[in-house]
C-alpha atoms as a PDB file:
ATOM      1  CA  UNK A   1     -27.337 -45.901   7.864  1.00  0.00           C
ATOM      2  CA  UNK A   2     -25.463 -43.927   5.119  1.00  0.00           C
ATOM      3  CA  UNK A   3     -22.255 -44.344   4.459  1.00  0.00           C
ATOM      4  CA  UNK A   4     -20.209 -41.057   3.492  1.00  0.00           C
ATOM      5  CA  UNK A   5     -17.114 -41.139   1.659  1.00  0.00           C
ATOM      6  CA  UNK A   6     -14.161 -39.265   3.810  1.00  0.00           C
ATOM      7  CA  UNK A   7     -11.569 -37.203   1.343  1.00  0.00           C
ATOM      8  CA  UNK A   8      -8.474 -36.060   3.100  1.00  0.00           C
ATOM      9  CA  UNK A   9      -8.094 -32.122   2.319  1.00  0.00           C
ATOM     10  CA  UNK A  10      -4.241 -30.746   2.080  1.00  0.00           C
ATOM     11  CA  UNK A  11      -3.729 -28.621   5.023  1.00  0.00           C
ATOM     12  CA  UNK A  12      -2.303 -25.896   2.003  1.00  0.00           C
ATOM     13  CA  UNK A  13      -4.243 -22.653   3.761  1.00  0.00           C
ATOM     14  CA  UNK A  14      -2.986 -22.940   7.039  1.00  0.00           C
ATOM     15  CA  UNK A  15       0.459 -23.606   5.912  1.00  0.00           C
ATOM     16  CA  UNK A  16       0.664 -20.299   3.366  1.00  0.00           C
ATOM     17  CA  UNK A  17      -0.653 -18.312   6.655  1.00  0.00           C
ATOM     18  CA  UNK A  18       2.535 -19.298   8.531  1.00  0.00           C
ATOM     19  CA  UNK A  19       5.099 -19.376   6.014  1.00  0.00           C
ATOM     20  CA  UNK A  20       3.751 -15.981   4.304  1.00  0.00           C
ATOM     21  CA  UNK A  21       1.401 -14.328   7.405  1.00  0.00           C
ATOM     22  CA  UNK A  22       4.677 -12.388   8.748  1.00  0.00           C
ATOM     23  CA  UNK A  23       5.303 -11.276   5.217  1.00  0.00           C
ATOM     24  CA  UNK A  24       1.985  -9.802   4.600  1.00  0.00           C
ATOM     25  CA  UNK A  25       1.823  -8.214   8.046  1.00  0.00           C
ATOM     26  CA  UNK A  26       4.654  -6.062   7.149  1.00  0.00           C
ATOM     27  CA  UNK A  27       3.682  -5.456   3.900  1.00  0.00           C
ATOM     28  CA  UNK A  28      -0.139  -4.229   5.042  1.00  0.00           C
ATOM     29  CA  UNK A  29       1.234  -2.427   8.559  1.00  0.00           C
ATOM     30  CA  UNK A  30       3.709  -0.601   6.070  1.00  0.00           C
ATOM     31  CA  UNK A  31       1.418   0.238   3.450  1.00  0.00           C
ATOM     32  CA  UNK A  32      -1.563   1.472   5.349  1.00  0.00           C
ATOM     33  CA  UNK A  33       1.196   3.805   8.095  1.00  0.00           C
ATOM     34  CA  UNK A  34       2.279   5.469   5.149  1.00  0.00           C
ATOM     35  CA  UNK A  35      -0.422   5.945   3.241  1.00  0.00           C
ATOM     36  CA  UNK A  36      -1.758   7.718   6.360  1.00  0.00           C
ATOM     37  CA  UNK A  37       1.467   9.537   6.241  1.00  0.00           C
ATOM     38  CA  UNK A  38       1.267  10.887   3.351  1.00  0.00           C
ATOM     39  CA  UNK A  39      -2.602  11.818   3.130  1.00  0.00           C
ATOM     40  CA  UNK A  40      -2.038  13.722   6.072  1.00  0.00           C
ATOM     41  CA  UNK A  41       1.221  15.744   4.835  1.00  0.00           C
ATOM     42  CA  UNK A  42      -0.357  16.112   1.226  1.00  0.00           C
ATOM     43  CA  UNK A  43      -3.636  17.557   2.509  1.00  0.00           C
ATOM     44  CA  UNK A  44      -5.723  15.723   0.202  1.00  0.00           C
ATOM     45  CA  UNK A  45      -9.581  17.057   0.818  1.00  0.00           C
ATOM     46  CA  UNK A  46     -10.953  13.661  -0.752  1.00  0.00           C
ATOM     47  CA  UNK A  47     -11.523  11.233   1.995  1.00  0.00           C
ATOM     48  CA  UNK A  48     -13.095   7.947   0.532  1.00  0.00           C
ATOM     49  CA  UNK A  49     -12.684   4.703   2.659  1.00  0.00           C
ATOM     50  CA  UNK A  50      -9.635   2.459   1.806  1.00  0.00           C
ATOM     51  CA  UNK A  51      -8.206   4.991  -0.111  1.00  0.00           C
ATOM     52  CA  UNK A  52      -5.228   5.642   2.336  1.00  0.00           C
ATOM     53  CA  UNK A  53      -4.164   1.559   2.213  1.00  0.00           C
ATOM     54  CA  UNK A  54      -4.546   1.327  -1.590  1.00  0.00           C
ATOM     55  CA  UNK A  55      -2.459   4.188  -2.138  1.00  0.00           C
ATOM     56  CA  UNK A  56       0.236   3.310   0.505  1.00  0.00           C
ATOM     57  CA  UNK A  57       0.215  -0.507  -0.759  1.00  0.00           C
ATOM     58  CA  UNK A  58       0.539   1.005  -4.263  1.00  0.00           C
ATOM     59  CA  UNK A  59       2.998   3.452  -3.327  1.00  0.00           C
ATOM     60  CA  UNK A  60       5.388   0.939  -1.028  1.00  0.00           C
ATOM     61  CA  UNK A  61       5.725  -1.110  -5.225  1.00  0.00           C
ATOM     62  CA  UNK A  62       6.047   2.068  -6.960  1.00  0.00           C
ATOM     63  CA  UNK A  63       8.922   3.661  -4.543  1.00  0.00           C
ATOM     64  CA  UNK A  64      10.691   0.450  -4.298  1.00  0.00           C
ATOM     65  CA  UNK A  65      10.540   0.140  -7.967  1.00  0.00           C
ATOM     66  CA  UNK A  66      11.645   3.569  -8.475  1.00  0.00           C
ATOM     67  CA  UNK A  67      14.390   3.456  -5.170  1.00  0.00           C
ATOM     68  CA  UNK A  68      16.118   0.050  -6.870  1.00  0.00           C
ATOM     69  CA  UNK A  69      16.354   1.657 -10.271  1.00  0.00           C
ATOM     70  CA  UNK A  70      17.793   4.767  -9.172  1.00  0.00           C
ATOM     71  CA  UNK A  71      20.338   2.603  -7.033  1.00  0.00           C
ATOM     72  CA  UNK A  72      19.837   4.511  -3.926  1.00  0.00           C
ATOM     73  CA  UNK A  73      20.570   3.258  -0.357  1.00  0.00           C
ATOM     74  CA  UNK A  74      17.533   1.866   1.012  1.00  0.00           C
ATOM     75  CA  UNK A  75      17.618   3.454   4.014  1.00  0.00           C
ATOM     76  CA  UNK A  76      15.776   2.201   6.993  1.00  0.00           C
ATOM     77  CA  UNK A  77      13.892  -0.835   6.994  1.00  0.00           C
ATOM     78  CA  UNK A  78      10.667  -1.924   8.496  1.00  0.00           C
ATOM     79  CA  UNK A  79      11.177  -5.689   7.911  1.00  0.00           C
ATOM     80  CA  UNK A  80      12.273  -6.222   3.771  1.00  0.00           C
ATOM     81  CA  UNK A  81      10.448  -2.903   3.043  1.00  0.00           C
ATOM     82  CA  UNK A  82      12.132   0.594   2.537  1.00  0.00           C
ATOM     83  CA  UNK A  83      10.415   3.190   5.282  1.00  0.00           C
ATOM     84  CA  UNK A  84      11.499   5.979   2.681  1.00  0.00           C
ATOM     85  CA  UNK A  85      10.682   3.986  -0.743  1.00  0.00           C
ATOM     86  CA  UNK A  86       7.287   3.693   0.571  1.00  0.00           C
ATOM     87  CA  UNK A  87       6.723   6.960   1.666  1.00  0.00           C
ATOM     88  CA  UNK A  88       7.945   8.760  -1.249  1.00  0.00           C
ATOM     89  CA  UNK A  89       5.619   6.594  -3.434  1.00  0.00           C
ATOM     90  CA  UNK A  90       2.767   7.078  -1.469  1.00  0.00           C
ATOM     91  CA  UNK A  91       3.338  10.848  -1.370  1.00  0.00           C
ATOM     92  CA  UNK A  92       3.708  11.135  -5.328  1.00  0.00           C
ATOM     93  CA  UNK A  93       0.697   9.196  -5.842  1.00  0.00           C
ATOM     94  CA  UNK A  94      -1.404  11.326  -3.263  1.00  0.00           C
ATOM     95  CA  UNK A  95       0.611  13.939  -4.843  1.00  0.00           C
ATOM     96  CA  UNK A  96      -1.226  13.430  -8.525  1.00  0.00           C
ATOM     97  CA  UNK A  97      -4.402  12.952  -6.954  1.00  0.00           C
ATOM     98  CA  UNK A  98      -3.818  16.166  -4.884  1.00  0.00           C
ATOM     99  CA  UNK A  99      -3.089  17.714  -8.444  1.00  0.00           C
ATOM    100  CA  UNK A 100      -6.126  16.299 -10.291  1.00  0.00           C
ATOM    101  CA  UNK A 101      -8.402  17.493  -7.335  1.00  0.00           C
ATOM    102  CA  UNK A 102      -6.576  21.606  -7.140  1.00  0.00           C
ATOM    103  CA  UNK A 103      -7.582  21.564 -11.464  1.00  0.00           C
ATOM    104  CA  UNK A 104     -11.071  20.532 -11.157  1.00  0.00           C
ATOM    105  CA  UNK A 105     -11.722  23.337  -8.193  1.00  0.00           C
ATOM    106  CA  UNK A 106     -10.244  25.832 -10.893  1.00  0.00           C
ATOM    107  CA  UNK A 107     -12.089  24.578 -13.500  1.00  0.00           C
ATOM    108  CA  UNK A 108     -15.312  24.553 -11.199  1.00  0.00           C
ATOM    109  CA  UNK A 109     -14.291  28.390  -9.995  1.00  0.00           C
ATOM    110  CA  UNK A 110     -13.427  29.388 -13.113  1.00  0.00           C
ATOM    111  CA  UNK A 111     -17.057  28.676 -14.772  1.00  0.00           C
END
């Protein structure tokens, strides 16, 4: 009846999800246990969805950054991450926020 053309698709997807999936995994269990972490020992009264991960993904770049330029021993690993790099990244960014969040209850106190 109708004759449809056939196009072979590269298989690229399911090969990135093998080669990188294990990679990722680490990266996202790491990120999210210690941005938990470090909402939790911070105190931070702002709970918004998400905003744990984000800060523990962007944490686990800033303290590795930070841990490689300093030269310091990386200390123990949870696959190529540093546990301590990424906690200490995640706790100065929740630190800032924690910062931001103690000025504007003075300023709203103090008015």
């Amino acid at each position: 009846m109708y004759d449809v053309a056939m196009y072979e698709v590269a298989p690229l997807a399911g090969r990135f999800l093998v080669d990188e999936g294990p990679y990722l995994a680490q990266q996202l269990l790491l990120g999210t246990l210690s941005g938990w972490t470090a909402h939790r020992l911070v105190g931070l009264n702002i709970n918004v969805y998400g905003l744990q991960v984000c800060f523990g993904l962007a944490g686990l770049y800033a303290g590795s950054w930070v841990w490689q330029s300093l030269s310091w021993q990386p200390g123990p690993m949870v696959g190529e991450f540093s546990l301590f790099a990424s906690l200490a990244g995640a706790i100065a960014l929740f630190g800032f926020l924690r910062l931001i969040e103690v000025a504007v209850a003075a300023a709203a106190s103090s008015s």
